[in-house]
Protein backbone atom coordinates (compact mmCIF):
# COMPACT_ATOMS: atom_id res chain seq x y z
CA UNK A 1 12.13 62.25 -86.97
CA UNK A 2 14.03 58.79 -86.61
CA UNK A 3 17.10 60.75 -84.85
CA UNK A 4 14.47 62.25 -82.08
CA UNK A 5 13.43 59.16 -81.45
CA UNK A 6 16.83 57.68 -81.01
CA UNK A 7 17.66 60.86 -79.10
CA UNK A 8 14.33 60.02 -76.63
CA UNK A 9 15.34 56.41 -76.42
CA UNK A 10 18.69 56.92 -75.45
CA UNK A 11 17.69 59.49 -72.54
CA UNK A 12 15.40 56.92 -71.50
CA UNK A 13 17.92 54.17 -71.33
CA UNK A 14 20.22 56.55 -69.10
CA UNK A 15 17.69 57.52 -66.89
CA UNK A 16 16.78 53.98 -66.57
CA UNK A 17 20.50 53.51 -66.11
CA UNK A 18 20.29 56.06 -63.18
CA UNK A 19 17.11 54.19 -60.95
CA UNK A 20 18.88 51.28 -61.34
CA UNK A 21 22.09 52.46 -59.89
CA UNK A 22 20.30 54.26 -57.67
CA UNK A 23 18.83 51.33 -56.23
CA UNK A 24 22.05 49.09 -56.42
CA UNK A 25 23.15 52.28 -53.58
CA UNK A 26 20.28 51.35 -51.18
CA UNK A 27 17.72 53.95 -52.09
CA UNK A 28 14.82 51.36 -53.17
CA UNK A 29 15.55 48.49 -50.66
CA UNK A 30 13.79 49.15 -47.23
CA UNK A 31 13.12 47.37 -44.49
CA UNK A 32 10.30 45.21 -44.76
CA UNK A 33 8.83 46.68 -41.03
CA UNK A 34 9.40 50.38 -43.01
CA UNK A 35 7.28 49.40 -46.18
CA UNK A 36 3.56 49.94 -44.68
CA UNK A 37 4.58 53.39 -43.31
CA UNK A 38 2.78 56.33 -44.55
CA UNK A 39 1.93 59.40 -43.28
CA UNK A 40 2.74 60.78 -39.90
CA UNK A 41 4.21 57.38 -39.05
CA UNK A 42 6.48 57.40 -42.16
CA UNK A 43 7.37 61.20 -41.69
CA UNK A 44 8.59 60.20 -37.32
CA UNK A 45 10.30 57.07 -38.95
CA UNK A 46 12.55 58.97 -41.36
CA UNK A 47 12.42 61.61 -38.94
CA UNK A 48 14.49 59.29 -36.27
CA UNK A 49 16.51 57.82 -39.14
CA UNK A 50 17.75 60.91 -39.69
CA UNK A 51 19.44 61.74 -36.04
CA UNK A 52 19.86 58.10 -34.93
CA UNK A 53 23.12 56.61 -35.64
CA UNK A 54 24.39 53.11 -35.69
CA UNK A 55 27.00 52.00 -32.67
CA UNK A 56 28.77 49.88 -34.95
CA UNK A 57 29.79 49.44 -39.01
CA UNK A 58 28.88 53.26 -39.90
CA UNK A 59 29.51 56.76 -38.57
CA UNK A 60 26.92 58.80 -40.45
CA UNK A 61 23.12 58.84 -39.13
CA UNK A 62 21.03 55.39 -39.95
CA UNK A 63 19.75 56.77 -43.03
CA UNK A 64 22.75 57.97 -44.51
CA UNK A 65 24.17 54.88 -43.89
CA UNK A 66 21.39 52.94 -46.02
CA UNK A 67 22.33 54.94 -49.31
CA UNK A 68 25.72 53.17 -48.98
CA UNK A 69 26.34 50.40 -50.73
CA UNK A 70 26.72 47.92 -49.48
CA UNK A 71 24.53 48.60 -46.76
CA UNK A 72 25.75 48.77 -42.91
CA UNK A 73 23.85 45.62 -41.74
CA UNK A 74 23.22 46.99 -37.94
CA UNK A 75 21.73 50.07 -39.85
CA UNK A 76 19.51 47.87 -41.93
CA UNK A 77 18.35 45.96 -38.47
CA UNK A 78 18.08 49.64 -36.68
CA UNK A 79 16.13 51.18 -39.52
CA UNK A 80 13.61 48.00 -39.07
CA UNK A 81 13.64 48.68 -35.44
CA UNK A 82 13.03 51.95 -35.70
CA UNK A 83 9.93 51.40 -37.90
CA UNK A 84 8.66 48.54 -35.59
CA UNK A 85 8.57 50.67 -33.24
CA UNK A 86 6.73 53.21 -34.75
CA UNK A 87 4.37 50.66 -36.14
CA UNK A 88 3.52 49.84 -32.83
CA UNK A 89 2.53 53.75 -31.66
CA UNK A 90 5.74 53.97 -29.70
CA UNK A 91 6.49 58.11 -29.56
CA UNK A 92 9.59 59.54 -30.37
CA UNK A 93 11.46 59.49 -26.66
CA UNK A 94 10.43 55.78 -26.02
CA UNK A 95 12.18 54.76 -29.33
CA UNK A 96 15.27 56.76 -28.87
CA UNK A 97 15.40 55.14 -25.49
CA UNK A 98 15.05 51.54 -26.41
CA UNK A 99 17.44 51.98 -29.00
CA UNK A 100 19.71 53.87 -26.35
CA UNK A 101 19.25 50.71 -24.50
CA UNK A 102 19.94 48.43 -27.36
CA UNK A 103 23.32 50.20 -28.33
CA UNK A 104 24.35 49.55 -24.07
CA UNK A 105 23.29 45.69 -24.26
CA UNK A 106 24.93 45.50 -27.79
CA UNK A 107 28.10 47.35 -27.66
CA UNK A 108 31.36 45.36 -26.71
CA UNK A 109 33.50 45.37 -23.89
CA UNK A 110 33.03 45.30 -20.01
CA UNK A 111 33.45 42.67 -17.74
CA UNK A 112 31.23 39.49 -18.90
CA UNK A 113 29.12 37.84 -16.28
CA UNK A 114 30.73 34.78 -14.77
CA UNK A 115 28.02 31.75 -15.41
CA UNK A 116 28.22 28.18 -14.66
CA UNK A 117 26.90 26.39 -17.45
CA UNK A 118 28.14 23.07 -16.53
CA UNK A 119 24.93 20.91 -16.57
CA UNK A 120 22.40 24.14 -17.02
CA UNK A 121 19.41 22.79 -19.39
CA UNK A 122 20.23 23.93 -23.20
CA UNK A 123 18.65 24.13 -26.00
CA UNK A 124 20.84 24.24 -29.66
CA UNK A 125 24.28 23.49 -30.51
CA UNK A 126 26.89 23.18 -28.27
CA UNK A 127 29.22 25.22 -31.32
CA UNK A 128 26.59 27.83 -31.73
CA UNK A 129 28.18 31.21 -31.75
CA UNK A 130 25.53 33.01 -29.72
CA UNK A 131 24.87 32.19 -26.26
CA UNK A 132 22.05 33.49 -24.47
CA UNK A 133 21.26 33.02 -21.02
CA UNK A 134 17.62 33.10 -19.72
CA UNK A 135 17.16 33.77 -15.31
CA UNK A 136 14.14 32.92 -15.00
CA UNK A 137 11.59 32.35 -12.16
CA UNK A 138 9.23 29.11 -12.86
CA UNK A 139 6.15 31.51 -11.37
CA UNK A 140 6.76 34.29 -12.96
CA UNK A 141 4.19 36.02 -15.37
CA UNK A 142 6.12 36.90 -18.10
CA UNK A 143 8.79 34.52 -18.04
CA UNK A 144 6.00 32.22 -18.93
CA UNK A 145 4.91 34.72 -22.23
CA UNK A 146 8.45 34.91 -23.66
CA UNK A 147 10.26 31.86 -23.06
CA UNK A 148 8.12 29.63 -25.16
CA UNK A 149 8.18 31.41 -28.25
CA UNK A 150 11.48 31.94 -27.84
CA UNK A 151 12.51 28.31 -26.83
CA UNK A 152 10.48 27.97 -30.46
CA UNK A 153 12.72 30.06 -32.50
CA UNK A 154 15.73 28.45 -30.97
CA UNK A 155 14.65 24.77 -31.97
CA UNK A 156 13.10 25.49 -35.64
CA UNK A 157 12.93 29.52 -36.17
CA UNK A 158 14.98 32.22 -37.35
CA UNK A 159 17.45 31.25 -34.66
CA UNK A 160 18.15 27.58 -35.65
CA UNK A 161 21.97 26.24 -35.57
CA UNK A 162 22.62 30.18 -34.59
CA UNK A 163 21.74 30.87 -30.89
CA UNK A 164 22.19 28.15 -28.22
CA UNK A 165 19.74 29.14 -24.99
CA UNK A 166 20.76 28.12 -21.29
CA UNK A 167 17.95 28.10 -18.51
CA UNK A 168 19.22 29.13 -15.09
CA UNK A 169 16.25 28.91 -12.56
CA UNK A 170 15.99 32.46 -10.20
CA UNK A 171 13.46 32.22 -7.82
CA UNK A 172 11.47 35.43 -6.81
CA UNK A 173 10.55 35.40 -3.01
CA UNK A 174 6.91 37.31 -4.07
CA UNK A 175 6.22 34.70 -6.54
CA UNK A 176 3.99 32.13 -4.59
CA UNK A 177 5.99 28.44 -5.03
CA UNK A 178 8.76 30.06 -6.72
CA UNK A 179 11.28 27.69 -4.23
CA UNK A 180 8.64 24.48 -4.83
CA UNK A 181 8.39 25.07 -8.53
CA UNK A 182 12.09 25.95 -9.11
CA UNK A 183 12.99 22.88 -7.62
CA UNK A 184 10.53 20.89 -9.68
CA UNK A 185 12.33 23.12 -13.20
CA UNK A 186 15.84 21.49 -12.05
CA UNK A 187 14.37 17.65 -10.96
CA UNK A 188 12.67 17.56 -14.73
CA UNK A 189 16.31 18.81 -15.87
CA UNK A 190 17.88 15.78 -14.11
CA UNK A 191 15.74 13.65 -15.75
CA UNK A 192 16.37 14.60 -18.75
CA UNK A 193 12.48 16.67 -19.50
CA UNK A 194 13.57 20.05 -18.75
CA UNK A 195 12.44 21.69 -22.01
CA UNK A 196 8.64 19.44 -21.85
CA UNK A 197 8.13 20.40 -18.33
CA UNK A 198 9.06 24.09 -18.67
CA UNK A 199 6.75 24.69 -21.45
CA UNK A 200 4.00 22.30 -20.16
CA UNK A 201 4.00 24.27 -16.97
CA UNK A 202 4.48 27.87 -18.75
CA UNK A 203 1.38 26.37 -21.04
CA UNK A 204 -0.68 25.93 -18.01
CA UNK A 205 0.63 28.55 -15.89
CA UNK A 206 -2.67 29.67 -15.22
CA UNK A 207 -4.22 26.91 -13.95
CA UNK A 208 -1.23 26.10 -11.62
CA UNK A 209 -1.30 24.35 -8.05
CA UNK A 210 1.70 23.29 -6.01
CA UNK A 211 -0.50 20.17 -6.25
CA UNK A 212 -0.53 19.48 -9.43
CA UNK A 213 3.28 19.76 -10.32
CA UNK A 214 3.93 15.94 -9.96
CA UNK A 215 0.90 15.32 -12.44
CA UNK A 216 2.57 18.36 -14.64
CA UNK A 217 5.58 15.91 -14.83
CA UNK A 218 3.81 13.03 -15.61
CA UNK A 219 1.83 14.76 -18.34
CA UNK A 220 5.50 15.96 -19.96
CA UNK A 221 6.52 12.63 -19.91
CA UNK A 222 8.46 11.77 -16.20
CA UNK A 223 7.80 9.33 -13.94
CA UNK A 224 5.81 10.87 -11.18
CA UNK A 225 7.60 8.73 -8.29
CA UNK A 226 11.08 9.82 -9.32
CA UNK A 227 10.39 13.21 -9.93
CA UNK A 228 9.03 13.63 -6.53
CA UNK A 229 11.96 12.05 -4.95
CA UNK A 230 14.44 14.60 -6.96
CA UNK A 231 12.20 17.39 -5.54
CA UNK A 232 12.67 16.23 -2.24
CA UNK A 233 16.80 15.58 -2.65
CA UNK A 234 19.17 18.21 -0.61
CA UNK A 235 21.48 18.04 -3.82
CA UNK A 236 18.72 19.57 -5.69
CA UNK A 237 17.92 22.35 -3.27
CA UNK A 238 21.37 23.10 -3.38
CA UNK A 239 21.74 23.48 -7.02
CA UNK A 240 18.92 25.83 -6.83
CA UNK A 241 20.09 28.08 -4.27
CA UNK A 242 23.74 28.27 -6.20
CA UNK A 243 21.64 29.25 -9.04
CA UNK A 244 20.04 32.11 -6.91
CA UNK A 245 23.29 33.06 -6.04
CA UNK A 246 25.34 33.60 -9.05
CA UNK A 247 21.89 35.58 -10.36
CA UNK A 248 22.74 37.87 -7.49
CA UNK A 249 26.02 38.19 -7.84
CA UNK A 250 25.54 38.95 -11.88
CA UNK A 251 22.53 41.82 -10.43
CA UNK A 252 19.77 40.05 -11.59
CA UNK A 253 17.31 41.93 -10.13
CA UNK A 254 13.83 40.58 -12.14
CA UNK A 255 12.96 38.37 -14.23
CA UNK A 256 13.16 37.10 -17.15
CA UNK A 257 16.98 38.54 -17.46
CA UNK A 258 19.24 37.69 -20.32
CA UNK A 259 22.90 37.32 -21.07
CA UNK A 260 24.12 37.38 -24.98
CA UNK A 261 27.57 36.02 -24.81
CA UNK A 262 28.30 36.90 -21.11
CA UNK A 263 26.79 40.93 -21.91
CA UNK A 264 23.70 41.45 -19.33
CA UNK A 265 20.88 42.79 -22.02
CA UNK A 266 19.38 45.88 -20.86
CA UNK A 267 17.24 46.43 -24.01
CA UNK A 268 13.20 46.37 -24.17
CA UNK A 269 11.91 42.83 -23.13
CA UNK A 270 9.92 42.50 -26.64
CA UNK A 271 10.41 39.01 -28.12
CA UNK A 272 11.36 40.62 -31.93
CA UNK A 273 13.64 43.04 -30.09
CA UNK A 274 14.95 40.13 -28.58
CA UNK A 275 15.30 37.78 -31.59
CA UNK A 276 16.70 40.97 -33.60
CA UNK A 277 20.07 41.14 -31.43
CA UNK A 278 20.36 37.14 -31.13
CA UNK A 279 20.71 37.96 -35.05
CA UNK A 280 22.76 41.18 -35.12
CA UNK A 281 24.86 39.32 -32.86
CA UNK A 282 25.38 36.42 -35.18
CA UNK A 283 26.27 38.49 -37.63
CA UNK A 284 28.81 40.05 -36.41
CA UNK A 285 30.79 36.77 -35.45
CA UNK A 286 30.07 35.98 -38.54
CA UNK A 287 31.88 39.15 -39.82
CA UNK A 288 28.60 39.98 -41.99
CA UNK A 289 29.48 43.72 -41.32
CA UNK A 290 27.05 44.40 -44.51
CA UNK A 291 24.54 43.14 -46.41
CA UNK A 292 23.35 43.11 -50.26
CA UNK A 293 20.77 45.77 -50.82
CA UNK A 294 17.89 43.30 -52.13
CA UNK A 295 18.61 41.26 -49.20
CA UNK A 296 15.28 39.99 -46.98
CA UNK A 297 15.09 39.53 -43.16
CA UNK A 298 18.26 37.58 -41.54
């Protein structure tokens, strides 16, 4: 009786042997956007994973490429994507087209876009590996959802010491007081407020009056008198048209329009899309090709 039990113990060691192993392959460490799935939205997600593959680090299909070990990290970051998207009710010919969009903002080579960023606001270190540039219009809607958070997870997010952001002011004709309030972005700028007067004015978009910009300054910290001066100064108005310009010339068309590392994005404008890349991108300059299987969010 003692050698049966042996016998069972054993076979339960191996087996135990065998999940484990398993799991050291990828098999038991998803995504943390895939681990509420169930159901249909489960079924769609593995579904995609299945005849989606990765532009980079791994030829096989993105789930095929999680059973390796180590894992492919852009097939990791895609499978999350992927699930996001599902999460969020997306069908299956929007995600394949974001991600289709992803891969064509992501992938390397091209010509890069020829900015100026001699003396363009910034935000995070001047050796940061990824840098993203923001045309934005100081009137426009969305500009004024998206830049905030993100100017957030530059300063103290998942971001930090990664991703330095550069603000280059594109004013929309059919934005009412694009001109007035672009010129007001680039006076706070000169005075050294750029980042307080952008998001005190995104804050307040709202409420906005071409009155009320010089009381906007004040309330981010400027000195009312001065600010209205640099408004008013031809040098100004200048730097704001050569900003319009080289948007052109780079076709921006709308904004809010980024470049990662010179590469015009094309992908979805969805702020964890957008924080996703800033990461993949890191990554890869980092030469983290792959990732440990138990490993959480980057």
């Amino acid at each position: 009786m003692r050698e049966l039990e042996k016998l069972l113990l054993a076979i339960g060691v191996s087996l135990l042997l065998l999940a484990t192993g398993a799991a050291a392959r990828g098999t038991s460490a998803p995504h943390p956007n895939c681990v509420g799935l169930t159901g249909e939205a489960k079924a769609l997600a593995d579904q995609l994973m299945a005849n989606q593959y990765p532009y980079d680090c791994c030829d096989k299909t993105i789930g095929e490429c999680l059973k390796q070990d180590p894992i492919c990290a852009l097939a990791w970051r895609l499978a999350g994507d992927i699930c996001r998207r599902v999460a969020d009710g997306q069908d299956e010919k929007v995600i394949v087209r974001g991600l289709s969009r992803r891969a064509r903002s992501m992938m390397l080579g091209g010509k890069r876009a020829d900015i100026d960023l001699n003396g363009a606001p910034a935000l995070g270190p001047a050796d940061a590996p990824v840098v993203v540039v923001e045309y934005a219009c100081a009137r426009c809607p969305f500009c004024s959802k998206i830049t905030p958070p993100l100017v957030s997870a530059v300063r103290q997010g998942p971001l930090a010491n990664k991703v330095r952001l550069i603000f280059k002011p594109f004013p929309i004709r059919s934005h009412p007081f694009s001109k007035e309030t672009g010129l007001g972005f680039l006076a706070a700028a000169r005075m050294g407020k750029f980042w307080p007067f952008l998001l005190y004015s995104y804050e307040h978009f709202d409420d906005f009056c071409v009155k009320k910009q010089r009381a906007w300054a004040q309330a981010a910290g400027l000195d009312g008198a001065a600010f209205d001066q640099l408004v008013s100064d031809p040098a100004v108005r200048q730097a704001l048209v050569d900003s319009k310009k080289e948007g052109l010339r780079n076709k921006v068309e709308a904004t809010p329009t980024f470049f990662i590392n010179g590469r015009k994005y094309v992908g979805d404008l969805e702020l964890p899309e957008l924080i996703d890349v800033l990461q993949e991108e890191h990554e890869r300059l980092q030469g983290k090709v792959h990732r440990q299987v138990q490993a959480g969010p980057g």
